[in-house]
PDB file of N, CA and C in Angstrom:
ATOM      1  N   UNK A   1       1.933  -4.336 -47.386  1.00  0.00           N
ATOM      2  CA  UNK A   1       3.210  -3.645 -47.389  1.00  0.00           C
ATOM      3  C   UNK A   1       3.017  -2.154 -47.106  1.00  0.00           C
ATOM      4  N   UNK A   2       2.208  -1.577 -47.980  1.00  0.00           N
ATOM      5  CA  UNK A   2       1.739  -0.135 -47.462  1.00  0.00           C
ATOM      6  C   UNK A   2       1.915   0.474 -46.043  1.00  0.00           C
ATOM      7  N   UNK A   3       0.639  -0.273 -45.425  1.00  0.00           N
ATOM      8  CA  UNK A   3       0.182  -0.212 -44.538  1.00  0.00           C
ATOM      9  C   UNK A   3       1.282  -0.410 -43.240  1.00  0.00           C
ATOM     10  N   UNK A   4       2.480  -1.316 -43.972  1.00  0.00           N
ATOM     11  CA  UNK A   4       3.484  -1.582 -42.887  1.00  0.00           C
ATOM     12  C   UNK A   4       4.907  -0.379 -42.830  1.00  0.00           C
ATOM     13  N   UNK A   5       4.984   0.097 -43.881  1.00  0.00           N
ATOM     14  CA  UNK A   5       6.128   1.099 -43.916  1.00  0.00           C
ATOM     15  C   UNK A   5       5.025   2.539 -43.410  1.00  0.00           C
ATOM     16  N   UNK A   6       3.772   2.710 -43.729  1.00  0.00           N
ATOM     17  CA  UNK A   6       3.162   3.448 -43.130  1.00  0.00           C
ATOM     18  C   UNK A   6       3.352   3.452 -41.437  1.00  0.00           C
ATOM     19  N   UNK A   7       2.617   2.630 -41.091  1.00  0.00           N
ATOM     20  CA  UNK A   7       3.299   2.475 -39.561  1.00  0.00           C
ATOM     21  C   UNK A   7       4.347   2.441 -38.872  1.00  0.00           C
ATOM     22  N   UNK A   8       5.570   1.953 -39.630  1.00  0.00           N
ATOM     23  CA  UNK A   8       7.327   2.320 -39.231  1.00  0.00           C
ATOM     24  C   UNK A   8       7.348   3.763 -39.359  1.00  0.00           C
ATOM     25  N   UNK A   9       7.185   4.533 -40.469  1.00  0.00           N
ATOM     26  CA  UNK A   9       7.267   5.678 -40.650  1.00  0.00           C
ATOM     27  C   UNK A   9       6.339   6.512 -39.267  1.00  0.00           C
ATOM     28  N   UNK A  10       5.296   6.119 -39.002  1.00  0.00           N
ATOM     29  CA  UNK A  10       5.091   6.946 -37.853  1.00  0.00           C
ATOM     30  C   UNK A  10       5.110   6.635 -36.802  1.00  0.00           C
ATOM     31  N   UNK A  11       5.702   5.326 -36.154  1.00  0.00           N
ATOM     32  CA  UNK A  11       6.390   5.168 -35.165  1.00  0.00           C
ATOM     33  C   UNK A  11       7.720   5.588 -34.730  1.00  0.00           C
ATOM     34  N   UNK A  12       8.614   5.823 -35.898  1.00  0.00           N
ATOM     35  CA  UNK A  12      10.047   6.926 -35.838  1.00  0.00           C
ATOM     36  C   UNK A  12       9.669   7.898 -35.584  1.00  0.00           C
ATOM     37  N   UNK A  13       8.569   8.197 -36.418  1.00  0.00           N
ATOM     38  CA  UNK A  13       7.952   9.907 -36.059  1.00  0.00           C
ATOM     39  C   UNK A  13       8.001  10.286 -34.224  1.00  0.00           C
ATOM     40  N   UNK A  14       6.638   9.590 -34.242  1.00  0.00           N
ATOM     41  CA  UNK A  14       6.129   9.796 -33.304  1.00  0.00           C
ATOM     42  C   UNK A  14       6.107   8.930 -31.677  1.00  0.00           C
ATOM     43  N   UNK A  15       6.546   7.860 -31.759  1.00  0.00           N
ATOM     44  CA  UNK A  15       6.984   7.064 -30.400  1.00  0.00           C
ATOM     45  C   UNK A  15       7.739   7.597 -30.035  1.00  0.00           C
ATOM     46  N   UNK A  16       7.989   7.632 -28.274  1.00  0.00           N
ATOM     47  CA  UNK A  16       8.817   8.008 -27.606  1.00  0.00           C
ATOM     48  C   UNK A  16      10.838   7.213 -27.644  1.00  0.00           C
ATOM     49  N   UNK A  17      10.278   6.190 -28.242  1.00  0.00           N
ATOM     50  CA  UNK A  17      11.201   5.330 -28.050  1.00  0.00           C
ATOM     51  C   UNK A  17      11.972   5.172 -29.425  1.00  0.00           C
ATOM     52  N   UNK A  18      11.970   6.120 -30.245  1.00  0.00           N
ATOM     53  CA  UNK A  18      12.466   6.195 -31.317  1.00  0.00           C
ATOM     54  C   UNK A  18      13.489   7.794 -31.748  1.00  0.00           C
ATOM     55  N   UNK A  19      14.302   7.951 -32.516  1.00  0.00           N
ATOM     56  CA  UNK A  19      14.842   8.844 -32.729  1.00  0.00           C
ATOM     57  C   UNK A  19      14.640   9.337 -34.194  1.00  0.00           C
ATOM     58  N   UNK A  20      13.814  10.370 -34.493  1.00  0.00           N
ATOM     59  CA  UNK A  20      13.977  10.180 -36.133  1.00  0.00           C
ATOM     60  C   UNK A  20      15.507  10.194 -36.744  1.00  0.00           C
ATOM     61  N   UNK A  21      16.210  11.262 -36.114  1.00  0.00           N
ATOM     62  CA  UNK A  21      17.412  11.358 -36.725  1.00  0.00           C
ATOM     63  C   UNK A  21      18.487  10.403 -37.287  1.00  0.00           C
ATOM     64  N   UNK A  22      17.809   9.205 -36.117  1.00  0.00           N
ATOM     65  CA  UNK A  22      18.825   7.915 -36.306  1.00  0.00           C
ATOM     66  C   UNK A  22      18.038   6.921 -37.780  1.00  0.00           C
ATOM     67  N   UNK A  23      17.257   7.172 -38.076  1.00  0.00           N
ATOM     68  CA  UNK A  23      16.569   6.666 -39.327  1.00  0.00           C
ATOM     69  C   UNK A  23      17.104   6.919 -40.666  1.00  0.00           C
ATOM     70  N   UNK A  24      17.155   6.600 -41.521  1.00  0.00           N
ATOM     71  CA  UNK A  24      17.156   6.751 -43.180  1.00  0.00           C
ATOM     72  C   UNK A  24      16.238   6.059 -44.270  1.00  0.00           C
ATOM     73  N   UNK A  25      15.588   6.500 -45.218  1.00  0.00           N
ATOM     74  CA  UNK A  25      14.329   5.945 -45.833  1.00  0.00           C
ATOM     75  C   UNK A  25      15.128   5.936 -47.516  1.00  0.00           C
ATOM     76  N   UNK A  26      15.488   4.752 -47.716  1.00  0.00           N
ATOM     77  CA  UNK A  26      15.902   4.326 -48.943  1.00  0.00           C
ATOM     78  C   UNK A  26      14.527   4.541 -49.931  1.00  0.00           C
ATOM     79  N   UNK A  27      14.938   5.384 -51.088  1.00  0.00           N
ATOM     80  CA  UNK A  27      13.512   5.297 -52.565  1.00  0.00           C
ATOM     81  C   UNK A  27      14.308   5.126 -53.702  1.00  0.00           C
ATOM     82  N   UNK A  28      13.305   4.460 -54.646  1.00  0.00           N
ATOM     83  CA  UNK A  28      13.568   4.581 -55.658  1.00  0.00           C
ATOM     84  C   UNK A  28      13.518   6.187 -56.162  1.00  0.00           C
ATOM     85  N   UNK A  29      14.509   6.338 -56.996  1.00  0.00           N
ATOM     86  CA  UNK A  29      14.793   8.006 -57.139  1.00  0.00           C
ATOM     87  C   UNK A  29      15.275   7.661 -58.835  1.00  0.00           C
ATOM     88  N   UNK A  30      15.116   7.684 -60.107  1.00  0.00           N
ATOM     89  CA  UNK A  30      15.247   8.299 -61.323  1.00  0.00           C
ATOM     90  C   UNK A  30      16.035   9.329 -61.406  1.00  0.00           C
ATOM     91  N   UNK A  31      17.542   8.589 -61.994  1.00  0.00           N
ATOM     92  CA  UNK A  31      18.422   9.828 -62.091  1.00  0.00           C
ATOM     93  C   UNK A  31      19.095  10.236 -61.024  1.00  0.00           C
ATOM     94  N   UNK A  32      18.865   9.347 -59.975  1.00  0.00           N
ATOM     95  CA  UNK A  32      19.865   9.853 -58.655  1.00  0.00           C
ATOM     96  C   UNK A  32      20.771   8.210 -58.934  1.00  0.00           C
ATOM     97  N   UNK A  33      22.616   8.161 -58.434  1.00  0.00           N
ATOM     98  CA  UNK A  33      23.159   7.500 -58.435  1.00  0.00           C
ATOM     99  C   UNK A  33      22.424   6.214 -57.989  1.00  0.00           C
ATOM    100  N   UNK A  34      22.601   4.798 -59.013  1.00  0.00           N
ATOM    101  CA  UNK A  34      22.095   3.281 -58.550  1.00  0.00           C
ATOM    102  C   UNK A  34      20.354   3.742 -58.616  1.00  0.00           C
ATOM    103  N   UNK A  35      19.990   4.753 -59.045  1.00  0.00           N
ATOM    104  CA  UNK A  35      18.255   5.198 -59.255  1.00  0.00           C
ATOM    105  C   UNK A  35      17.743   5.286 -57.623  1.00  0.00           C
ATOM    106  N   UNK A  36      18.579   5.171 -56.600  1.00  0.00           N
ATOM    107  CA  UNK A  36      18.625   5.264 -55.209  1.00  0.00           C
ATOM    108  C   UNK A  36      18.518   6.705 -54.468  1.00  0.00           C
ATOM    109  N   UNK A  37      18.211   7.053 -53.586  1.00  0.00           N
ATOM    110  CA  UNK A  37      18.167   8.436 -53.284  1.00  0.00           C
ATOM    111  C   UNK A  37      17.992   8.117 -51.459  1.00  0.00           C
ATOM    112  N   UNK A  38      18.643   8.796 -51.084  1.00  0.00           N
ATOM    113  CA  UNK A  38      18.188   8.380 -49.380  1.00  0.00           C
ATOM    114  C   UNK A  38      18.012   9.505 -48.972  1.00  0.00           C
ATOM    115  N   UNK A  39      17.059   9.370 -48.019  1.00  0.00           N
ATOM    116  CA  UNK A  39      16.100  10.218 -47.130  1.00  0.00           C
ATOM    117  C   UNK A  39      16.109  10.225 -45.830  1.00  0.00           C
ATOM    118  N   UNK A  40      16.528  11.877 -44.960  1.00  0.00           N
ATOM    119  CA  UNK A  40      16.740  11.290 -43.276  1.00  0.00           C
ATOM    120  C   UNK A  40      14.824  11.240 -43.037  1.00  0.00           C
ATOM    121  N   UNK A  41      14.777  10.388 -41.751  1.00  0.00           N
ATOM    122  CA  UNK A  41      13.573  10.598 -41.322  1.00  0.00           C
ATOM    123  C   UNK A  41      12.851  11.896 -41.125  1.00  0.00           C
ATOM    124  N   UNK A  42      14.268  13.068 -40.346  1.00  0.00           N
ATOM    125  CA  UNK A  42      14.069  14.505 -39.936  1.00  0.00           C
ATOM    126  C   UNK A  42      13.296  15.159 -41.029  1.00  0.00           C
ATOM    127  N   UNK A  43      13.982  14.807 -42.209  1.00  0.00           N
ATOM    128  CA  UNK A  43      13.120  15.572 -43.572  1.00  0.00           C
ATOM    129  C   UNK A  43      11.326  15.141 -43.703  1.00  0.00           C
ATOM    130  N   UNK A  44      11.420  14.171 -43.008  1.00  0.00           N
ATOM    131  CA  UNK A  44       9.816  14.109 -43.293  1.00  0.00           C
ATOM    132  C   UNK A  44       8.585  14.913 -42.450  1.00  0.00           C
ATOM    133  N   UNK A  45       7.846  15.479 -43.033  1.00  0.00           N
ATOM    134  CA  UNK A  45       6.661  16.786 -43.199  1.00  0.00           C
ATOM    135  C   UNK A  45       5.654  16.240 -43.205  1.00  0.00           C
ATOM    136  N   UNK A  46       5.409  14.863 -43.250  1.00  0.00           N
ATOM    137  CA  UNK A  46       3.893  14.601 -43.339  1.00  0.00           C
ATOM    138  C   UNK A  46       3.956  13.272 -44.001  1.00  0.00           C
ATOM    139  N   UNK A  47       3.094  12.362 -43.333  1.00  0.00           N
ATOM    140  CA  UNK A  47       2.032  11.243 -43.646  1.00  0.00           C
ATOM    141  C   UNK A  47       0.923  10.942 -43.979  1.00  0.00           C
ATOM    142  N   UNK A  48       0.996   9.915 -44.925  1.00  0.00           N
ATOM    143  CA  UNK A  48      -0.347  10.096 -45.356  1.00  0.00           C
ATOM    144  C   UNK A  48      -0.725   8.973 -45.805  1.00  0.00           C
ATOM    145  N   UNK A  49      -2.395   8.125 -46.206  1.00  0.00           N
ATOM    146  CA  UNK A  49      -2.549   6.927 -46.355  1.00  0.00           C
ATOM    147  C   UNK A  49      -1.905   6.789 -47.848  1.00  0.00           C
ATOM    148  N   UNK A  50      -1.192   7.111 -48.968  1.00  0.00           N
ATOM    149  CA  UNK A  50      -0.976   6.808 -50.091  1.00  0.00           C
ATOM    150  C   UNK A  50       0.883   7.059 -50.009  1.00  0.00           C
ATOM    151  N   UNK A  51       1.078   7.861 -49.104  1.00  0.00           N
ATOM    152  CA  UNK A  51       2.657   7.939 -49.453  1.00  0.00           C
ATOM    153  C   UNK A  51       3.475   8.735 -47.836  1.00  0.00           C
ATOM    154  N   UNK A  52       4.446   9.589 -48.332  1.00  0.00           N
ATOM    155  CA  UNK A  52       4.733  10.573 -47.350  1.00  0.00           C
ATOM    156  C   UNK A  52       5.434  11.719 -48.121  1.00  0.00           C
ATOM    157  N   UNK A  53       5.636  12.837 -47.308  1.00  0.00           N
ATOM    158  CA  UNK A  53       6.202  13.988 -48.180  1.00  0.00           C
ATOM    159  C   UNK A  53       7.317  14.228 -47.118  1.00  0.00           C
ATOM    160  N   UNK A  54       8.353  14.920 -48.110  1.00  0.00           N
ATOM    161  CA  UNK A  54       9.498  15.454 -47.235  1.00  0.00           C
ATOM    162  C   UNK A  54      10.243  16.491 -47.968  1.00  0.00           C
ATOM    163  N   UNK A  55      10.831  17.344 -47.210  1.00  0.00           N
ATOM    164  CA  UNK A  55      11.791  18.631 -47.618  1.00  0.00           C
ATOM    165  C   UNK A  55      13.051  18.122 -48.195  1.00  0.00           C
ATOM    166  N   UNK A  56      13.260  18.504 -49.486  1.00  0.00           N
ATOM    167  CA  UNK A  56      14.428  17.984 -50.382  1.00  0.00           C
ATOM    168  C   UNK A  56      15.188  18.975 -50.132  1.00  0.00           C
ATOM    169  N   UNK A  57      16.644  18.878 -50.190  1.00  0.00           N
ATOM    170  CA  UNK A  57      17.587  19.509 -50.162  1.00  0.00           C
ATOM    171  C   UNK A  57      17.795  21.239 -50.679  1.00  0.00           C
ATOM    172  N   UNK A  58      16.897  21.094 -51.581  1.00  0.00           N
ATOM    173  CA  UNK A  58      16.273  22.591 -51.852  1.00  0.00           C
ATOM    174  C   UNK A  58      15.438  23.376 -51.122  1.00  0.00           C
ATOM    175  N   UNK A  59      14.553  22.212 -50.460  1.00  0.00           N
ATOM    176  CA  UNK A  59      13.787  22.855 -49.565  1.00  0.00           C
ATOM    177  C   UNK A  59      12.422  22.901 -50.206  1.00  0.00           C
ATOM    178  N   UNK A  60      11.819  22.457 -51.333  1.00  0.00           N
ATOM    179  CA  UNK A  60      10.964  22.302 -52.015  1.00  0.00           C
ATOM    180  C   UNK A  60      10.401  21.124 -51.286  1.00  0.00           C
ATOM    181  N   UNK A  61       9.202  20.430 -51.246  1.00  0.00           N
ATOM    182  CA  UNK A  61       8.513  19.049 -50.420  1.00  0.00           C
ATOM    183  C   UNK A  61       8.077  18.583 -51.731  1.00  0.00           C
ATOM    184  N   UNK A  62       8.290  17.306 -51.577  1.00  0.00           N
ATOM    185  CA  UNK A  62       7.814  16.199 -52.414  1.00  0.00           C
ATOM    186  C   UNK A  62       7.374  15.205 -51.574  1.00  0.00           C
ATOM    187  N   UNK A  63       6.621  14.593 -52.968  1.00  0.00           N
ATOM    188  CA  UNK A  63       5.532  13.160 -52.212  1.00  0.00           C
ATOM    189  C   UNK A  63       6.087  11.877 -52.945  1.00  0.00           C
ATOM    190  N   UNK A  64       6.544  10.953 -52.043  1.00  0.00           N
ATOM    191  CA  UNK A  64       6.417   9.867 -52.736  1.00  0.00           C
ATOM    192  C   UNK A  64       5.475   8.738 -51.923  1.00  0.00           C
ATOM    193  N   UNK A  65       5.136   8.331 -53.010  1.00  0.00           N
ATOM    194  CA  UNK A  65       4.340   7.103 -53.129  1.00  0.00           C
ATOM    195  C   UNK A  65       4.991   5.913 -52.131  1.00  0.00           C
ATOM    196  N   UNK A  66       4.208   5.074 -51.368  1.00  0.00           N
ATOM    197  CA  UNK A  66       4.895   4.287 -51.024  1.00  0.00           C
ATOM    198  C   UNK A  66       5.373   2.897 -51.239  1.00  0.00           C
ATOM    199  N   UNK A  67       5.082   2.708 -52.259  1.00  0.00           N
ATOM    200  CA  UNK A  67       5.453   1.545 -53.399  1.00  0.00           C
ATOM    201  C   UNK A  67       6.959   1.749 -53.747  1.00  0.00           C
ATOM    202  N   UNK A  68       7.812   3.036 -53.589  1.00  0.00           N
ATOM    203  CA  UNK A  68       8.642   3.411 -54.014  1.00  0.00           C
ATOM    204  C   UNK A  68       9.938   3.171 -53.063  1.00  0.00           C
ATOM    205  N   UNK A  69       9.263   3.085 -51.347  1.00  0.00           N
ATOM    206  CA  UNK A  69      10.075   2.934 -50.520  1.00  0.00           C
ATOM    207  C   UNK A  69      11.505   1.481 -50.682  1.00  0.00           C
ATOM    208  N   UNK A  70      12.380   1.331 -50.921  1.00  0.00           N
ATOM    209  CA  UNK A  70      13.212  -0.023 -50.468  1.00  0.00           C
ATOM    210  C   UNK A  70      13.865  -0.427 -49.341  1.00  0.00           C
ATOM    211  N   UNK A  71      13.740   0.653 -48.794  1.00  0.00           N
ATOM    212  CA  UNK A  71      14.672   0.403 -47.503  1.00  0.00           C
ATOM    213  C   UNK A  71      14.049   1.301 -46.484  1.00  0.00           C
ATOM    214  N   UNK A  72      14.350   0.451 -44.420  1.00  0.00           N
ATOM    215  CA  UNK A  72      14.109   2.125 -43.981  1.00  0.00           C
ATOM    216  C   UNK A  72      15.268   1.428 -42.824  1.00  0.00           C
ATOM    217  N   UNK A  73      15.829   1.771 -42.208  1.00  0.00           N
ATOM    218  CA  UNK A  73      17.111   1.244 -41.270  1.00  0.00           C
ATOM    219  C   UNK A  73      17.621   2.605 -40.183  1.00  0.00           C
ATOM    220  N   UNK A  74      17.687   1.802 -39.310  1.00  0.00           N
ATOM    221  CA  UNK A  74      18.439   2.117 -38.075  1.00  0.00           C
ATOM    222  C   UNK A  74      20.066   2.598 -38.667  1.00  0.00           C
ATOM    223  N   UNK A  75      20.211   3.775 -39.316  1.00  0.00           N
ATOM    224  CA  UNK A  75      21.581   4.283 -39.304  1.00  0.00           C
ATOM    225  C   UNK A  75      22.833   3.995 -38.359  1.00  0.00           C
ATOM    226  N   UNK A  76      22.253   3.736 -36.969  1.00  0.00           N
ATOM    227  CA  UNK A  76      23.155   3.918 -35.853  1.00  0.00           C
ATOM    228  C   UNK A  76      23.441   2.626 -35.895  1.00  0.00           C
ATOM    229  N   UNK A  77      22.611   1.571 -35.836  1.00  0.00           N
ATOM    230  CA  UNK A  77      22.588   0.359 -34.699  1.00  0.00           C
ATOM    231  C   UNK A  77      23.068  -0.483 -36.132  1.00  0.00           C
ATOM    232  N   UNK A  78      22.287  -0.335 -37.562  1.00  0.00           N
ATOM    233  CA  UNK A  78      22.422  -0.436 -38.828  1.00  0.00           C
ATOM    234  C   UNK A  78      21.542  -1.659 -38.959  1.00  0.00           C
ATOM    235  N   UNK A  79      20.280  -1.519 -38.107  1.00  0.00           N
ATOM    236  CA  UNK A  79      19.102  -2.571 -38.463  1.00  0.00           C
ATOM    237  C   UNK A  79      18.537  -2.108 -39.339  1.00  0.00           C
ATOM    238  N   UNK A  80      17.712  -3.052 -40.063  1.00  0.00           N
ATOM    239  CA  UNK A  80      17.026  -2.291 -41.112  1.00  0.00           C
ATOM    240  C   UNK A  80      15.528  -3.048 -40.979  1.00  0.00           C
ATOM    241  N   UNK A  81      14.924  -2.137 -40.545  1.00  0.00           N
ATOM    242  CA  UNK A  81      13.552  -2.623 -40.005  1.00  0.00           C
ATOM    243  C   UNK A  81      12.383  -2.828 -41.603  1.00  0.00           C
ATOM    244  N   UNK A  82      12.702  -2.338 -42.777  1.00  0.00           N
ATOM    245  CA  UNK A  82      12.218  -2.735 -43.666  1.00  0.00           C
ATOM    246  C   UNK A  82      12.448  -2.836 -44.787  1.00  0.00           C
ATOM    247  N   UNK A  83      12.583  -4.528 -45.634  1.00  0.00           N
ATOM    248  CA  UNK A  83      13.315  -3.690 -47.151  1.00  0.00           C
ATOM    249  C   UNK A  83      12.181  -4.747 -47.960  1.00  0.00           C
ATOM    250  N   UNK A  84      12.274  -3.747 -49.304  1.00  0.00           N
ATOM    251  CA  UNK A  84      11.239  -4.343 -50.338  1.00  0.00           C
ATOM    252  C   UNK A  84      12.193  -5.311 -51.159  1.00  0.00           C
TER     253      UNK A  84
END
């Protein structure tokens, strides 16, 4: 599973054939409405073999783990290329 939202995540990134903007990365979030928190792809800053980090609304970067991911979907088209 890791290894597979790892690779979605940097194929939005980085393939030509992808848009990050059109992405959204569902997490478990503590204390955010339904413990849910969604994430555009654009916010993400970095990959990595244990998780990814991204610029929160403050502008502060956080890491989450990727055990944490539930969702990652095509906003536009409204596929959802991965859910836990």
């Amino acid at each position: 599973m890791v290894s597979r939202i790892r690779a979605l995540l940097n194929k939005i990134m980085w393939h030509r054939d992808f848009k990050p903007e059109d992405y959204e990365i569902y997490i478990l979030h503590r204390g955010a409405p339904n413990d849910v928190k969604v994430i555009s792809a654009l916010d993400i800053v970095g990959i990595f073999r244990g998780g990814f980090r991204f610029r929160d609304s403050d502008g502060s970067e956080k890491i989450i783990p990727y055990h944490r991911v539930l969702l990652i979907r095509n906003k536009v088209q409204g596929e959802i290329l991965f859910k836990k």
